[in-house]
N, C-alpha and C. Protein backbone atom coordinates (compact mmCIF):
# COMPACT_ATOMS: atom_id res chain seq x y z
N UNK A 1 -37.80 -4.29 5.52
CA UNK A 1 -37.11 -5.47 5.98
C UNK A 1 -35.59 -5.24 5.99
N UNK A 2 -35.31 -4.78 4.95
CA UNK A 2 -33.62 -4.17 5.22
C UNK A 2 -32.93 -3.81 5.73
N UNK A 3 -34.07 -2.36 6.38
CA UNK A 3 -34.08 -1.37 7.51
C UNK A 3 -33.82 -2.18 8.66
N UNK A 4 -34.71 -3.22 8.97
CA UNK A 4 -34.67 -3.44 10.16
C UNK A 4 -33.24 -4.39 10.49
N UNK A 5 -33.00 -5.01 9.48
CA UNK A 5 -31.89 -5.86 9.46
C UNK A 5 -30.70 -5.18 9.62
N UNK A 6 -30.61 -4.06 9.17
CA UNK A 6 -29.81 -3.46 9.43
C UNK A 6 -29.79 -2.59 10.58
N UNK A 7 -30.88 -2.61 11.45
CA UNK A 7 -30.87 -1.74 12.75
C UNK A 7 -30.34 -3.02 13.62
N UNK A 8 -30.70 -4.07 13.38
CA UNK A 8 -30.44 -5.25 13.96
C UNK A 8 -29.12 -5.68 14.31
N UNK A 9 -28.24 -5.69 13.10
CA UNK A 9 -26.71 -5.48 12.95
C UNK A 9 -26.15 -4.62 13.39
N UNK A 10 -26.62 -3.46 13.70
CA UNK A 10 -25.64 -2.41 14.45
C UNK A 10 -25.37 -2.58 15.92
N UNK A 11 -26.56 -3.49 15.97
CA UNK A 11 -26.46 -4.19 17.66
C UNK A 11 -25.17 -5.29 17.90
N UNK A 12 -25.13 -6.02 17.04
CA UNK A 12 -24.51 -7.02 17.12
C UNK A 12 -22.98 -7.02 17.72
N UNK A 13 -22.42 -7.09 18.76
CA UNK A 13 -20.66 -6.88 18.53
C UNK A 13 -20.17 -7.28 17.64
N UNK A 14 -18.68 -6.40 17.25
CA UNK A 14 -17.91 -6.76 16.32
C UNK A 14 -17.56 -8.38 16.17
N UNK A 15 -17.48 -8.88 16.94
CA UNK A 15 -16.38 -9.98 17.47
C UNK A 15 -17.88 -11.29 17.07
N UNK A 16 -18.57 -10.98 16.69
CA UNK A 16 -20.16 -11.86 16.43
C UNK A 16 -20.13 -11.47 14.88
N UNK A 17 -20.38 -10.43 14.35
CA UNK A 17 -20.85 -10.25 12.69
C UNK A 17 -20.33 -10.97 11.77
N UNK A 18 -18.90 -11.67 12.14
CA UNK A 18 -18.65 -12.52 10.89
C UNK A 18 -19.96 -13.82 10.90
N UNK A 19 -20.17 -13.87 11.46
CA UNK A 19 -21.19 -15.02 11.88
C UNK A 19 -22.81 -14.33 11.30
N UNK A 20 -22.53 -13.22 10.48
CA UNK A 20 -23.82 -13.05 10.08
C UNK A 20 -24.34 -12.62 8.65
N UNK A 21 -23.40 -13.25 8.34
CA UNK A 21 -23.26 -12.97 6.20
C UNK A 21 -24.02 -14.30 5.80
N UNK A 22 -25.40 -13.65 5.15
CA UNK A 22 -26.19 -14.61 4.90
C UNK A 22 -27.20 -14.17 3.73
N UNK A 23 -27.69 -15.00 3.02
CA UNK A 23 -28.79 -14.62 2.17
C UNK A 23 -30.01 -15.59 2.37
N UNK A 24 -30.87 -15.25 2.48
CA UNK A 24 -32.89 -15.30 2.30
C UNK A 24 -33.54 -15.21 1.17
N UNK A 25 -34.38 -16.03 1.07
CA UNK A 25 -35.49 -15.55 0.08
C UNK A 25 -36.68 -15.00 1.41
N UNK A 26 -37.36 -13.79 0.25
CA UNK A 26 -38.07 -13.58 0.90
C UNK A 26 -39.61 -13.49 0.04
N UNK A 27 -41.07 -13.24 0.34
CA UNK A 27 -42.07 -13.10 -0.26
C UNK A 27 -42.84 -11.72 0.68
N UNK A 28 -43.12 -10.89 -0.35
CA UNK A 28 -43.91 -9.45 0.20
C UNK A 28 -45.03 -9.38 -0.72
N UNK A 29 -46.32 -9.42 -0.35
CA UNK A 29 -47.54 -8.97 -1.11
C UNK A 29 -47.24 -10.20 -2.62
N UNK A 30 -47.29 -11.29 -2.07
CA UNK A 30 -46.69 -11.78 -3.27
C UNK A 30 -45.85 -11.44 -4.45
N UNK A 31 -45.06 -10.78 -3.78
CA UNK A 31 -43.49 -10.50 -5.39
C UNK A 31 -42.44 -11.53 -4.29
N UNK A 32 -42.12 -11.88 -4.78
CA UNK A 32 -40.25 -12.48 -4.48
C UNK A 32 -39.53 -11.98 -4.64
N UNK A 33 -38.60 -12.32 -3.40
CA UNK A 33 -37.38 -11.53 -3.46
C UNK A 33 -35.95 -12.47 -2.49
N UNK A 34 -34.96 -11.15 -2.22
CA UNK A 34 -34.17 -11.85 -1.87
C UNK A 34 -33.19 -10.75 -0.70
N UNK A 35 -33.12 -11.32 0.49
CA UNK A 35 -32.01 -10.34 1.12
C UNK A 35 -30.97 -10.91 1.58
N UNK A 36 -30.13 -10.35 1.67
CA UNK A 36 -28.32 -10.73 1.32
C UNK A 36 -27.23 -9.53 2.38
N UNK A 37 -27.32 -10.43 3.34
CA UNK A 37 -25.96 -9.75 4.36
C UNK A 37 -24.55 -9.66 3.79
N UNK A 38 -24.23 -8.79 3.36
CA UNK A 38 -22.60 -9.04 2.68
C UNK A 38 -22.20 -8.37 3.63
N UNK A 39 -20.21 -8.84 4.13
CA UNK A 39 -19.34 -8.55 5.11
C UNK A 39 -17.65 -8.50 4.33
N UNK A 40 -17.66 -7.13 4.41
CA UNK A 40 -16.17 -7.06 3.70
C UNK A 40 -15.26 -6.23 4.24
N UNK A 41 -14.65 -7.17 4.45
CA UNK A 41 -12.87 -6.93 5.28
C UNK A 41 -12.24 -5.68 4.79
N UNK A 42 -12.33 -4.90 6.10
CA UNK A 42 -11.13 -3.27 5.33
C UNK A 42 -10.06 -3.55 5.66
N UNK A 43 -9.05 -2.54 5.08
CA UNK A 43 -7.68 -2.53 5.69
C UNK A 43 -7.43 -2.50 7.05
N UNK A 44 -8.18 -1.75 8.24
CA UNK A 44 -8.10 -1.19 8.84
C UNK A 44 -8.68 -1.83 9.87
N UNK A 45 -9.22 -3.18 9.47
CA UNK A 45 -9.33 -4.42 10.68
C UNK A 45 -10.82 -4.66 10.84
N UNK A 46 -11.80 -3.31 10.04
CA UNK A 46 -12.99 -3.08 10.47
C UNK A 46 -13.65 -4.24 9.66
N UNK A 47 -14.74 -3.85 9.02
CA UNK A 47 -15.98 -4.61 8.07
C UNK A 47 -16.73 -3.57 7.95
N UNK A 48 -17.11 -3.79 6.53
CA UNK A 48 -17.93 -3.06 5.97
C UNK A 48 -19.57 -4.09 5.77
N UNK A 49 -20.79 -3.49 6.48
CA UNK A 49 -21.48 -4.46 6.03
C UNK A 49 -22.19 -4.04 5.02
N UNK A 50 -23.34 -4.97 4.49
CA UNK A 50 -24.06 -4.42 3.47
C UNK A 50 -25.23 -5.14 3.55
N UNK A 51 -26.47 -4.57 4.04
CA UNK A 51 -27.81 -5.45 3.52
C UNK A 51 -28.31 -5.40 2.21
N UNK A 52 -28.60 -6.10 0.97
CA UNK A 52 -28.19 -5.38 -0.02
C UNK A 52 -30.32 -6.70 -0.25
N UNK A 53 -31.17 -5.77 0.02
CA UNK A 53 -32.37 -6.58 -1.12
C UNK A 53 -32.90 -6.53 -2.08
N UNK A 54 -33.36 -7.71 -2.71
CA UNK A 54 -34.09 -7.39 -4.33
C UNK A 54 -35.18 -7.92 -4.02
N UNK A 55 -36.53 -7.32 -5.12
CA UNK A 55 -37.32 -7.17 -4.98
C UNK A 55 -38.42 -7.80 -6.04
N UNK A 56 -38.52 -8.73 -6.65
CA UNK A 56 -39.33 -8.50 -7.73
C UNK A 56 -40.52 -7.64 -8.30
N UNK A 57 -40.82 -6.83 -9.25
CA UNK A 57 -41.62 -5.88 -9.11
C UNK A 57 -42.88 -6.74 -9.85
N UNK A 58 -43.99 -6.53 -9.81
CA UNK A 58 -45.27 -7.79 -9.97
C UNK A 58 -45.39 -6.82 -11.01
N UNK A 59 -45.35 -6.56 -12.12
CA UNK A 59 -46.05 -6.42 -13.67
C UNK A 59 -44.97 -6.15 -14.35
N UNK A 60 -43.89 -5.70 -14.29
CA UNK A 60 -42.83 -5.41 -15.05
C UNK A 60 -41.68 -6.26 -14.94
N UNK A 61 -40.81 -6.23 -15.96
CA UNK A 61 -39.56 -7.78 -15.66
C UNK A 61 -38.65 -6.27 -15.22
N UNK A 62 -37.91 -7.26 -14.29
CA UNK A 62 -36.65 -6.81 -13.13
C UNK A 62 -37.10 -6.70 -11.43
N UNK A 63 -36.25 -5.84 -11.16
CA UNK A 63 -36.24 -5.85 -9.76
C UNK A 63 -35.74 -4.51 -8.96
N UNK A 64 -37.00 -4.28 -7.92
CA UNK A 64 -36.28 -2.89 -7.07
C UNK A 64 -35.21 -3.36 -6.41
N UNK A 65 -34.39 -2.56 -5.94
CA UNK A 65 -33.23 -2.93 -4.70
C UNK A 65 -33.34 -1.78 -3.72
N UNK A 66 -32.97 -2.51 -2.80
CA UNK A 66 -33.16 -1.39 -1.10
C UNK A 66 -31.72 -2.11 -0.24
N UNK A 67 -30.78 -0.93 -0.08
CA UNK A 67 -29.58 -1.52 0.48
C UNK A 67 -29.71 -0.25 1.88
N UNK A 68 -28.95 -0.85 2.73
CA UNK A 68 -28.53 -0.44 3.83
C UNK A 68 -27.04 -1.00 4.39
N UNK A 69 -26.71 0.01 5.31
CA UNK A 69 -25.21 -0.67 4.90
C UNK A 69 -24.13 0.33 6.13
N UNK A 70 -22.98 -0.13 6.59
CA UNK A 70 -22.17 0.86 7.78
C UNK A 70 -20.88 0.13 7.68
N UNK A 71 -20.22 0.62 8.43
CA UNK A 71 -18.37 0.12 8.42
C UNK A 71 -18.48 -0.17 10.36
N UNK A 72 -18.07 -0.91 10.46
CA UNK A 72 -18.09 -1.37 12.13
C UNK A 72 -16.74 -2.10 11.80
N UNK A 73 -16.27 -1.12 13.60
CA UNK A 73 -14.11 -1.43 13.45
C UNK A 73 -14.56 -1.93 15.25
N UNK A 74 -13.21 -2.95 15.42
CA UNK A 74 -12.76 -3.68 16.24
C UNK A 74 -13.54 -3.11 17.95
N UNK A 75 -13.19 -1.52 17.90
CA UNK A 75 -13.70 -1.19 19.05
C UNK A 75 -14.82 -0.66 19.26
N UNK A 76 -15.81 -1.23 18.43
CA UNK A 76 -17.19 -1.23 18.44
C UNK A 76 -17.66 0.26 18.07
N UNK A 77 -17.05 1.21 17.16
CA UNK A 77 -17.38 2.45 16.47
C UNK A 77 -18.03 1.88 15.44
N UNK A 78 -19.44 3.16 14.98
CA UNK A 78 -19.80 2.45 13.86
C UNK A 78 -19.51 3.54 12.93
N UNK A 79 -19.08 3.62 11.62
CA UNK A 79 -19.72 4.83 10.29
C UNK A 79 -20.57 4.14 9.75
N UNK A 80 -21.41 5.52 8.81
CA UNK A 80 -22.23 5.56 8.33
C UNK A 80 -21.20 5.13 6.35
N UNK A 81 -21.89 4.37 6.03
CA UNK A 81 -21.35 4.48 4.02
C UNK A 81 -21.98 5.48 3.54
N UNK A 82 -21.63 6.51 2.46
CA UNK A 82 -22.18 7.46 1.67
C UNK A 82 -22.68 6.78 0.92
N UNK A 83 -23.69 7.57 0.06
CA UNK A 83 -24.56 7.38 -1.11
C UNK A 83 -23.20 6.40 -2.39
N UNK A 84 -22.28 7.09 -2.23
CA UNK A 84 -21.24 6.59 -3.11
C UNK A 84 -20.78 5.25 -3.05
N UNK A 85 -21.19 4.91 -1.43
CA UNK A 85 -20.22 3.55 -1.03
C UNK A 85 -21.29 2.41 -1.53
N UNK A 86 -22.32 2.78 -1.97
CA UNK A 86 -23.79 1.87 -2.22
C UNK A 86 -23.39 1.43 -3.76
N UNK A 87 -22.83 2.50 -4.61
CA UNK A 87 -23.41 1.99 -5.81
C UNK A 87 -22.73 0.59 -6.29
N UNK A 88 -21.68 0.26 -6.06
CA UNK A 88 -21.16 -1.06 -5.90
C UNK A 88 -21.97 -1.92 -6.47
N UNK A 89 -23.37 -1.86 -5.61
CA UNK A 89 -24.40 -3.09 -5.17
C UNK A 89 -25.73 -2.88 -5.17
N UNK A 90 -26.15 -1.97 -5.76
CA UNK A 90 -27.43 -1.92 -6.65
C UNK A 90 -27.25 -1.96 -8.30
């Protein structure tokens, strides 16, 4: 579900994504959970997004997380975030 949300967003024009920072509950195989569009302003005019979900795991207390995530600037270039730019938010 992350995945796709985030294939989803790369579609989107720049000039639209502020319009798409949002959080969900969601339900999978009965665990609960939750997915969460975060949008953060760079220096450099771009946005950094972040699909960032949790997961409840059904027999153990806590939660998996599955993030996906890119930097999209004004003239519709996208980067990719490193492994590094994630840990923030798991």
């Amino acid at each position: 579900m992350v995945e796709d949300r985030g294939a989803h967003l790369r579609k989107v024009p720049f000039v639209k994504l502020k319009d798409q920072a949002k959080g969900e509950h969601v339900e999978v195989g009965g665990r609960r959970g939750t997915i969460s569009t975060i949008l953060l302003p760079l220096p450099s005019g771009g946005v950094q997004v972040v699909i960032q979900g949790f997961l409840k795991h059904r027999f153990l207390p806590g939660s998996s997380v599955a993030l996906d995530g890119f930097y999209r600037y004004p003239d519709e270039t996208i980067a990719p975030m490193s492994k590094e730019d994630f840990w923030d938010f798991d």
